[in-house]
PDB file of N, CA and C in Angstrom:
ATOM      1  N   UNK A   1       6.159 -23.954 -16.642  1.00  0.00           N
ATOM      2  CA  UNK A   1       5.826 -22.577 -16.956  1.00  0.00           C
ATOM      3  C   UNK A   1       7.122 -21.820 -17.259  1.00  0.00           C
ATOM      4  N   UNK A   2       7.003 -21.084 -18.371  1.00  0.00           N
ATOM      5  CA  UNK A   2       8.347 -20.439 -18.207  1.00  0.00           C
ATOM      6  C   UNK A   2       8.343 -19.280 -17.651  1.00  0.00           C
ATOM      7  N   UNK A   3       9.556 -18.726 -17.196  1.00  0.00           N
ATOM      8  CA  UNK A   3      10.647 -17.713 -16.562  1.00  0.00           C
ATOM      9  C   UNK A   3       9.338 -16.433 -16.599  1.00  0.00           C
ATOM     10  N   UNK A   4       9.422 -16.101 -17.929  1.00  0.00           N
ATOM     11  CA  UNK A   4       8.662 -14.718 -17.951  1.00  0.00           C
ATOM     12  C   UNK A   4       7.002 -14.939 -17.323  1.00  0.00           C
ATOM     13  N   UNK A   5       6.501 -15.904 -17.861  1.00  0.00           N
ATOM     14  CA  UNK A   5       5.257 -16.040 -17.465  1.00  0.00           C
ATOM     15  C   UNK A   5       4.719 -16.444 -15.884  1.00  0.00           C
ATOM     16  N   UNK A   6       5.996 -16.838 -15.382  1.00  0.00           N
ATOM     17  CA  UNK A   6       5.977 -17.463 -14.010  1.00  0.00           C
ATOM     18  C   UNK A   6       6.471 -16.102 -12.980  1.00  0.00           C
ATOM     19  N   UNK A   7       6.938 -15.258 -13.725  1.00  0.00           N
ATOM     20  CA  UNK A   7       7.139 -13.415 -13.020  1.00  0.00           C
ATOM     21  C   UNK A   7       5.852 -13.263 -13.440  1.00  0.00           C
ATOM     22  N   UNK A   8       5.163 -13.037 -14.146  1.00  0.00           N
ATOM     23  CA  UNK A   8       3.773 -12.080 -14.601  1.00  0.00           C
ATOM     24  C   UNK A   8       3.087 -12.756 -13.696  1.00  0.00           C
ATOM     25  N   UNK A   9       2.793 -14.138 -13.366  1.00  0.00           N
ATOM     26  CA  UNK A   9       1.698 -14.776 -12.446  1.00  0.00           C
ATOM     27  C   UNK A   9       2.349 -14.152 -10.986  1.00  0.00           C
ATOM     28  N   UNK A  10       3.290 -14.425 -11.063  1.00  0.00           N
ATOM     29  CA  UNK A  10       3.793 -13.807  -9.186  1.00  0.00           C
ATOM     30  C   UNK A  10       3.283 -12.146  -9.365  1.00  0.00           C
ATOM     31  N   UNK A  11       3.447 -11.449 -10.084  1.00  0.00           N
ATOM     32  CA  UNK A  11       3.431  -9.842  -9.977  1.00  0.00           C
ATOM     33  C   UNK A  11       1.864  -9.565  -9.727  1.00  0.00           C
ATOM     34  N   UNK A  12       1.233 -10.558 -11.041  1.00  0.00           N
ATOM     35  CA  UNK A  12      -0.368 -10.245 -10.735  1.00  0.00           C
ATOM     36  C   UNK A  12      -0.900 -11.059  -9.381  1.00  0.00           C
ATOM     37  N   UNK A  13      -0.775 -11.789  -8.957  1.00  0.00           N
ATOM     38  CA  UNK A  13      -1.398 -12.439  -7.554  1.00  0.00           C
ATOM     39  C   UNK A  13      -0.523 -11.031  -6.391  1.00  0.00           C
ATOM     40  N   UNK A  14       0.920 -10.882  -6.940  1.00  0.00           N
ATOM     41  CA  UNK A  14       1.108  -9.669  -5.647  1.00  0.00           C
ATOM     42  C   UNK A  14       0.478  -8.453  -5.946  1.00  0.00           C
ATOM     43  N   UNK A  15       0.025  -7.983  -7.038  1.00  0.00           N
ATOM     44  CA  UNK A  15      -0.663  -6.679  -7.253  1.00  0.00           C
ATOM     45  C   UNK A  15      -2.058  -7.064  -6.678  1.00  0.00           C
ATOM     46  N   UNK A  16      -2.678  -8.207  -6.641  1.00  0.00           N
ATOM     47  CA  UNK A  16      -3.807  -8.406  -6.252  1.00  0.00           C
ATOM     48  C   UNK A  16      -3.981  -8.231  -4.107  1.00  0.00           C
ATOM     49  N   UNK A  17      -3.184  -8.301  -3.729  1.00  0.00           N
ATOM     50  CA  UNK A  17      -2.165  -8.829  -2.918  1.00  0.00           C
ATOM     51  C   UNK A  17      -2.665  -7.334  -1.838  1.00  0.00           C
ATOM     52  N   UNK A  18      -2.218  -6.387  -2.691  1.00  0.00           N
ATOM     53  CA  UNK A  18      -2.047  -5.032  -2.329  1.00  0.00           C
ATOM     54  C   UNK A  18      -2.710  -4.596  -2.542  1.00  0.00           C
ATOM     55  N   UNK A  19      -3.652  -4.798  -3.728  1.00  0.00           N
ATOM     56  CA  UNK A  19      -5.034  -4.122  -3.884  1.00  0.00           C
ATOM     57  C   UNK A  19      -5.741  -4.743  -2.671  1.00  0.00           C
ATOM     58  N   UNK A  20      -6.017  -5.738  -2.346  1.00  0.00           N
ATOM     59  CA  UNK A  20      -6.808  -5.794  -0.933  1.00  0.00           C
ATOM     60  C   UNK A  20      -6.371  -5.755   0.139  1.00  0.00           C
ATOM     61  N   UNK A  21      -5.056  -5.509   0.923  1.00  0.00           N
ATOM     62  CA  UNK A  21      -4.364  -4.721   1.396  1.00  0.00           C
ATOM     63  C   UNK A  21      -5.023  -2.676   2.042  1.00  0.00           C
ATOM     64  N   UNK A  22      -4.642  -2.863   0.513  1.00  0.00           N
ATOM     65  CA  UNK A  22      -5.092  -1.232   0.261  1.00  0.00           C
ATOM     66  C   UNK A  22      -6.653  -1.358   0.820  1.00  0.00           C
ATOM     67  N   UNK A  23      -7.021  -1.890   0.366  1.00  0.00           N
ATOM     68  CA  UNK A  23      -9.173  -1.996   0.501  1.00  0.00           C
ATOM     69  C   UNK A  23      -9.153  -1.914   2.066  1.00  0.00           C
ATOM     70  N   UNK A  24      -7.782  -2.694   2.875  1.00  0.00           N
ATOM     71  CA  UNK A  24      -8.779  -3.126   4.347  1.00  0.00           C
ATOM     72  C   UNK A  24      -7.900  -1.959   5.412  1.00  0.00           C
ATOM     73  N   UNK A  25      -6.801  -1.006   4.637  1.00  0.00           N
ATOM     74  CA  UNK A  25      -6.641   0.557   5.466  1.00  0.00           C
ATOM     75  C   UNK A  25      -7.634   1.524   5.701  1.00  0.00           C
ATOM     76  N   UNK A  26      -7.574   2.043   6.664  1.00  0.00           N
ATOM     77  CA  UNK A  26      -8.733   2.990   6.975  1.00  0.00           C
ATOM     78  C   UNK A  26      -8.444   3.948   6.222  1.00  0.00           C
ATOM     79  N   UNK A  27      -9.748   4.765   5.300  1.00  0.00           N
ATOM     80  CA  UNK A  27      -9.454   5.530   4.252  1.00  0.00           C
ATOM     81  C   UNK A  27      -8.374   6.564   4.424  1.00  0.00           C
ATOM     82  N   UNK A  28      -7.980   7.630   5.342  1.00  0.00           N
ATOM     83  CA  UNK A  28      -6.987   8.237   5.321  1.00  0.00           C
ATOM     84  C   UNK A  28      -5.775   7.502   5.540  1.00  0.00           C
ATOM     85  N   UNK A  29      -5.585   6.067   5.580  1.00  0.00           N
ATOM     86  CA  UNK A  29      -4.029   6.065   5.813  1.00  0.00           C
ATOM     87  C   UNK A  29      -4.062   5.891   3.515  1.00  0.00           C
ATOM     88  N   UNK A  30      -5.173   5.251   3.268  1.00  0.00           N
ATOM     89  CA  UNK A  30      -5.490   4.549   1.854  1.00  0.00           C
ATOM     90  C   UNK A  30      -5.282   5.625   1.065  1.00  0.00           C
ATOM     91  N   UNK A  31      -5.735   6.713   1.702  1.00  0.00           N
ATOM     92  CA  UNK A  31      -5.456   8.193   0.288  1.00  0.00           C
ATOM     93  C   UNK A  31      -4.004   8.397   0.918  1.00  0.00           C
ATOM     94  N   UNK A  32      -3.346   8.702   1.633  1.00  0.00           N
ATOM     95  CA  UNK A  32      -2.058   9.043   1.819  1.00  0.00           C
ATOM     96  C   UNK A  32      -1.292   7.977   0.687  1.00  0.00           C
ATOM     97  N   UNK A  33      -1.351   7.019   0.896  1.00  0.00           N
ATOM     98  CA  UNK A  33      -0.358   6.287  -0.071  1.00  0.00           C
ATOM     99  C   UNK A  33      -0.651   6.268  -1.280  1.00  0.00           C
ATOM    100  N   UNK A  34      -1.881   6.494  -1.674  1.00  0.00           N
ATOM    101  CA  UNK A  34      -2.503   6.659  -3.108  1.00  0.00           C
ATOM    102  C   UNK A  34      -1.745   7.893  -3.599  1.00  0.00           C
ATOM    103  N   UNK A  35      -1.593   8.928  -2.661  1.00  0.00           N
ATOM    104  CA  UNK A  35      -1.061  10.324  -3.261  1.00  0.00           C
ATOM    105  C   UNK A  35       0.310  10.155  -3.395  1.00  0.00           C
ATOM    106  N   UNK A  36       0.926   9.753  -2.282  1.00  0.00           N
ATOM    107  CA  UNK A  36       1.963   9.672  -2.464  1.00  0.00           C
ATOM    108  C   UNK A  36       2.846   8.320  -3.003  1.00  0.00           C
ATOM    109  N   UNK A  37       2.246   6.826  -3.064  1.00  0.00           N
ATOM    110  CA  UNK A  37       3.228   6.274  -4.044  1.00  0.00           C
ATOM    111  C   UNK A  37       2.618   5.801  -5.434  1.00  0.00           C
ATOM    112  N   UNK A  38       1.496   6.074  -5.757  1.00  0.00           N
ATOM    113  CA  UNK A  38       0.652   6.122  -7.243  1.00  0.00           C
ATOM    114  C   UNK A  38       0.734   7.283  -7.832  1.00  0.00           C
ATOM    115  N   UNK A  39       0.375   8.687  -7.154  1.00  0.00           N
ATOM    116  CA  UNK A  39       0.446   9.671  -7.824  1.00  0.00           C
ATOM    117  C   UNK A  39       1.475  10.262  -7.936  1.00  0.00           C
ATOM    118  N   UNK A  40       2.539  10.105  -6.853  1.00  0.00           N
ATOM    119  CA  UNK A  40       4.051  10.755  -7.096  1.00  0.00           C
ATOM    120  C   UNK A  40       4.054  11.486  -6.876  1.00  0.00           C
ATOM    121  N   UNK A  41       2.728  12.445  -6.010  1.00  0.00           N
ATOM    122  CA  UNK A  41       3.045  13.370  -4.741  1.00  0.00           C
ATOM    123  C   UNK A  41       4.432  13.426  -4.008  1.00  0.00           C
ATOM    124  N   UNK A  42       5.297  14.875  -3.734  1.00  0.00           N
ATOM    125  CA  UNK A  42       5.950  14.901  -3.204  1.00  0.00           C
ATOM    126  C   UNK A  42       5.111  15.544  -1.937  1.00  0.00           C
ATOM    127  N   UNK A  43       5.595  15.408  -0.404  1.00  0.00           N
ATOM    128  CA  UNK A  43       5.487  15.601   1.192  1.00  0.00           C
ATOM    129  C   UNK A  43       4.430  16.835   0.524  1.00  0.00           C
ATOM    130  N   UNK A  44       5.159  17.448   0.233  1.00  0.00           N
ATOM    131  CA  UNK A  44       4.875  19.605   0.416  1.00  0.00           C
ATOM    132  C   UNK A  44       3.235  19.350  -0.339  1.00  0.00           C
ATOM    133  N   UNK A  45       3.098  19.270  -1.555  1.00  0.00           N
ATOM    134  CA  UNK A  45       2.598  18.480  -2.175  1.00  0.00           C
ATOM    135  C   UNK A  45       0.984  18.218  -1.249  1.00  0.00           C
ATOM    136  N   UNK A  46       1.621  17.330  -0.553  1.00  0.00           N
ATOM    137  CA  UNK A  46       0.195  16.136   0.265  1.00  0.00           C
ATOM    138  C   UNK A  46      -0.225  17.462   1.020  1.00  0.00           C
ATOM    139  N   UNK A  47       0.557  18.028   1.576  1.00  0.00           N
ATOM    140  CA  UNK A  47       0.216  18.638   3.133  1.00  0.00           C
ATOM    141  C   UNK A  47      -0.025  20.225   2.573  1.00  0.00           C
ATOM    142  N   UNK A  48      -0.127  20.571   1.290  1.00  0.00           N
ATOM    143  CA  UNK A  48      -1.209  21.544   1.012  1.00  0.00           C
ATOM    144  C   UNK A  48      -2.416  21.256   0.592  1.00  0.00           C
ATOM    145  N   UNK A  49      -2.329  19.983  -0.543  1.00  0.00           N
ATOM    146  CA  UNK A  49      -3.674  19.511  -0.256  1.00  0.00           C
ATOM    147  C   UNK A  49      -4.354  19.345   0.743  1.00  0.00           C
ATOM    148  N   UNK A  50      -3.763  18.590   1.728  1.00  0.00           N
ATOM    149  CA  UNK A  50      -4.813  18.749   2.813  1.00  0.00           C
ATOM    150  C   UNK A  50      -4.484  19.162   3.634  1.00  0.00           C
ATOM    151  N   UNK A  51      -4.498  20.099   3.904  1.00  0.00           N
ATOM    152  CA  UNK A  51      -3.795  21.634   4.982  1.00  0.00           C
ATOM    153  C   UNK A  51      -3.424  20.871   5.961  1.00  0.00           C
ATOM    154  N   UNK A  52      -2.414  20.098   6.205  1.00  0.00           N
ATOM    155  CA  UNK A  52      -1.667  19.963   7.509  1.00  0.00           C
ATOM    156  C   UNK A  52      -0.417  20.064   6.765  1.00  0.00           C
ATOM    157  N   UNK A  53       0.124  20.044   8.129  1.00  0.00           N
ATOM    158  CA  UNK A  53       1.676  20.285   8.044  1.00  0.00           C
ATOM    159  C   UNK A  53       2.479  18.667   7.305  1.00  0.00           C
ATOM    160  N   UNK A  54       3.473  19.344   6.874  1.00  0.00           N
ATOM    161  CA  UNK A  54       4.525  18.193   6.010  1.00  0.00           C
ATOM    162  C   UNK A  54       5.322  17.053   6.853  1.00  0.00           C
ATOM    163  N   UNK A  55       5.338  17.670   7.974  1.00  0.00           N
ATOM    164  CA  UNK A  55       5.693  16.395   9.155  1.00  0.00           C
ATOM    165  C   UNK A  55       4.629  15.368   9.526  1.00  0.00           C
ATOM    166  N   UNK A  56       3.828  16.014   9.402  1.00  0.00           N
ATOM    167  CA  UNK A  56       1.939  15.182   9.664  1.00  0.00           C
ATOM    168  C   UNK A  56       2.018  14.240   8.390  1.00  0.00           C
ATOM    169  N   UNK A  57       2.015  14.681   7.245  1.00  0.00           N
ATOM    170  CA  UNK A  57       1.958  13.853   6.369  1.00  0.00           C
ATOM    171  C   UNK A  57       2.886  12.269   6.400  1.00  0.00           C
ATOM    172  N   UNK A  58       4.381  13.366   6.937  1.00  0.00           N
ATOM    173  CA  UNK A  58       5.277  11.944   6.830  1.00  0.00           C
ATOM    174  C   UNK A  58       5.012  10.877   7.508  1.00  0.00           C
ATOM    175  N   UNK A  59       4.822  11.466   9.179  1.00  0.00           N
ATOM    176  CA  UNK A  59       4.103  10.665   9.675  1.00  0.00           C
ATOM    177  C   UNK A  59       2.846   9.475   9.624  1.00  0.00           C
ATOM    178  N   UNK A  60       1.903  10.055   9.161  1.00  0.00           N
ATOM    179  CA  UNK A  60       0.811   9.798   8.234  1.00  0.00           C
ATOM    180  C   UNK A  60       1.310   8.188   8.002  1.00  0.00           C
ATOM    181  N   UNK A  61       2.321   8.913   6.253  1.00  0.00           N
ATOM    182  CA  UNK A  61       2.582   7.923   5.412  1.00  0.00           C
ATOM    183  C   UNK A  61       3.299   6.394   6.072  1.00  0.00           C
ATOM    184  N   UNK A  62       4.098   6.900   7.123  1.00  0.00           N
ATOM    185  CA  UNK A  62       4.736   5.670   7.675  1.00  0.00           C
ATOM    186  C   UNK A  62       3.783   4.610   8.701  1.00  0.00           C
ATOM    187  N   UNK A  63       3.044   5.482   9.011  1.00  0.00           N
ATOM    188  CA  UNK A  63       2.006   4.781  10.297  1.00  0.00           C
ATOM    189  C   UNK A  63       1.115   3.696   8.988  1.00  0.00           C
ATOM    190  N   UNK A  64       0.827   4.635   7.763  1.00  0.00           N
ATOM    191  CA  UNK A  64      -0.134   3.659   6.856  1.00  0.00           C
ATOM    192  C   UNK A  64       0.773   2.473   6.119  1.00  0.00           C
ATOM    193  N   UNK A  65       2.158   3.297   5.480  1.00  0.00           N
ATOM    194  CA  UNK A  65       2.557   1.954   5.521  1.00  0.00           C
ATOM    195  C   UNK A  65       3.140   0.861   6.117  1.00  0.00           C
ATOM    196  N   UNK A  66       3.021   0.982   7.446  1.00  0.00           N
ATOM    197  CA  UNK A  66       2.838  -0.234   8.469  1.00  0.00           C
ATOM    198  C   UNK A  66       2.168  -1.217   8.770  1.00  0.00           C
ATOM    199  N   UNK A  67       0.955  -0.105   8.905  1.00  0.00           N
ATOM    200  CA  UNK A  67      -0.639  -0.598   8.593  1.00  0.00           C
ATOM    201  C   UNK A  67      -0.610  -1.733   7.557  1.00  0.00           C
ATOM    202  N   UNK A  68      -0.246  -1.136   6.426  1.00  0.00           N
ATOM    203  CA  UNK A  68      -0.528  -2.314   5.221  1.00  0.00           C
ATOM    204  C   UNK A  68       0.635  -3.092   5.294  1.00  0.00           C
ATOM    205  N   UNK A  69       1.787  -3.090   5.956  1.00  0.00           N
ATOM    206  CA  UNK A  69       2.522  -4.713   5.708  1.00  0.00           C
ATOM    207  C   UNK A  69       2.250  -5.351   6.922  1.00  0.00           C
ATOM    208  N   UNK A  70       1.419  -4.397   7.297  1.00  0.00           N
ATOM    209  CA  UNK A  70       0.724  -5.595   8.784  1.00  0.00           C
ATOM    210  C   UNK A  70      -0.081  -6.782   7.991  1.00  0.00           C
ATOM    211  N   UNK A  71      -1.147  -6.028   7.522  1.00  0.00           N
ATOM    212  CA  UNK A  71      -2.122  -6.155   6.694  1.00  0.00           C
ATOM    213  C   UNK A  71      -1.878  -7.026   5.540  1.00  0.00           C
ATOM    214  N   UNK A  72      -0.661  -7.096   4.811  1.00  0.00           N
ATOM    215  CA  UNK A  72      -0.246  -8.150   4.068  1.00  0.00           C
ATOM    216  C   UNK A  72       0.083  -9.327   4.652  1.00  0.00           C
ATOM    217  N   UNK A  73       0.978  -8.792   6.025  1.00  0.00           N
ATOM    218  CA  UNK A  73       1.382 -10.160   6.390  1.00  0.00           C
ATOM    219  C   UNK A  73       0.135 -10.836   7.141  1.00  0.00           C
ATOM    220  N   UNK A  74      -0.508 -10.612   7.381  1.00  0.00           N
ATOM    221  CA  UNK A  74      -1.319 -11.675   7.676  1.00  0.00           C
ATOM    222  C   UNK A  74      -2.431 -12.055   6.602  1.00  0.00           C
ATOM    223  N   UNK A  75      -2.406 -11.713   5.689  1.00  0.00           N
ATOM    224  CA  UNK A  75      -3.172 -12.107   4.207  1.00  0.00           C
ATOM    225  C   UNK A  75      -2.397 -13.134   4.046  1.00  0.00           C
ATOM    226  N   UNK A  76      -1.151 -12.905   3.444  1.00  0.00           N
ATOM    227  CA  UNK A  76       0.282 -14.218   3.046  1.00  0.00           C
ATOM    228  C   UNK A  76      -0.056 -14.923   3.727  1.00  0.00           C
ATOM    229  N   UNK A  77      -0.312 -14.820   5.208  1.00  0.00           N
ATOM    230  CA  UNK A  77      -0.061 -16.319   6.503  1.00  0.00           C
ATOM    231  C   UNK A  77      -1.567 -17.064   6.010  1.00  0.00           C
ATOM    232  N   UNK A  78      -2.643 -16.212   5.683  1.00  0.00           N
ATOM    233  CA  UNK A  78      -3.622 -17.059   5.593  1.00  0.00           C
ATOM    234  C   UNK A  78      -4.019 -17.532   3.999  1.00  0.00           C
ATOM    235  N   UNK A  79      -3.668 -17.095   3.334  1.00  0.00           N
ATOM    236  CA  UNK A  79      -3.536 -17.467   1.859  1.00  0.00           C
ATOM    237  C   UNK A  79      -2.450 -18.648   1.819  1.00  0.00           C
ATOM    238  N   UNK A  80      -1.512 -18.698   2.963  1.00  0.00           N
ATOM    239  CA  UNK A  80      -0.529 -19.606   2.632  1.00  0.00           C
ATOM    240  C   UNK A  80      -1.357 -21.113   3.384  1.00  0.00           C
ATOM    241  N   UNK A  81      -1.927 -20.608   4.862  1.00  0.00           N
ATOM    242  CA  UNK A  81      -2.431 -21.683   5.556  1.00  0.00           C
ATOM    243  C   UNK A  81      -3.540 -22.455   4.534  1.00  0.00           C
ATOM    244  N   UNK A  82      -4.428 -21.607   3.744  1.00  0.00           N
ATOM    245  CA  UNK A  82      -5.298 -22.166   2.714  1.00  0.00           C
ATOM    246  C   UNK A  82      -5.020 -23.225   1.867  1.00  0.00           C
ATOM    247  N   UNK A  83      -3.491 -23.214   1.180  1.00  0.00           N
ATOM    248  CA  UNK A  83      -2.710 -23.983   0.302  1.00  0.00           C
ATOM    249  C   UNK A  83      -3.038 -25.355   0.968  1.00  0.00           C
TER     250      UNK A  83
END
């Protein structure tokens, strides 16, 4: 396989990766990161949309993305044990 095509297969199995990832966060951690690393929401941003404060949000965002490299890593361990 070559170089370029052997990046596009890794990027799409990891975009796939994260899309179900994303699917198995509980919906508010799932819209926090949607706003803020898809839409390019800045803090101020999130936390008028949804009337809390901008520290809440940050918070928020770090607790969810924890959540999801929890959530990956044990996808990888069992996608890998599958192999």
């Amino acid at each position: 396989m070559e170089p370029d095509a052997a990046s596009r297969v890794q990027s799409s199995s990891d975009s796939r990766l994260v899309a179900l990832g994303l699917e198995r966060l509980e919906p508010e951690q799932r819209a926090m990161l949607v706003l803020r690393d898809v839409r390019a929401m800045d803090y101020s941003h999130i936390a008028q949309a949804l009337g809390i404060a901008e520290g809440t949000v940050k918070s928020r965002i770090f607790r969810a993305r924890a959540a999801l490299r929890e959530i990956l890593e044990q996808l990888t361990k069992s996608t890998a044990a599958d192999d």
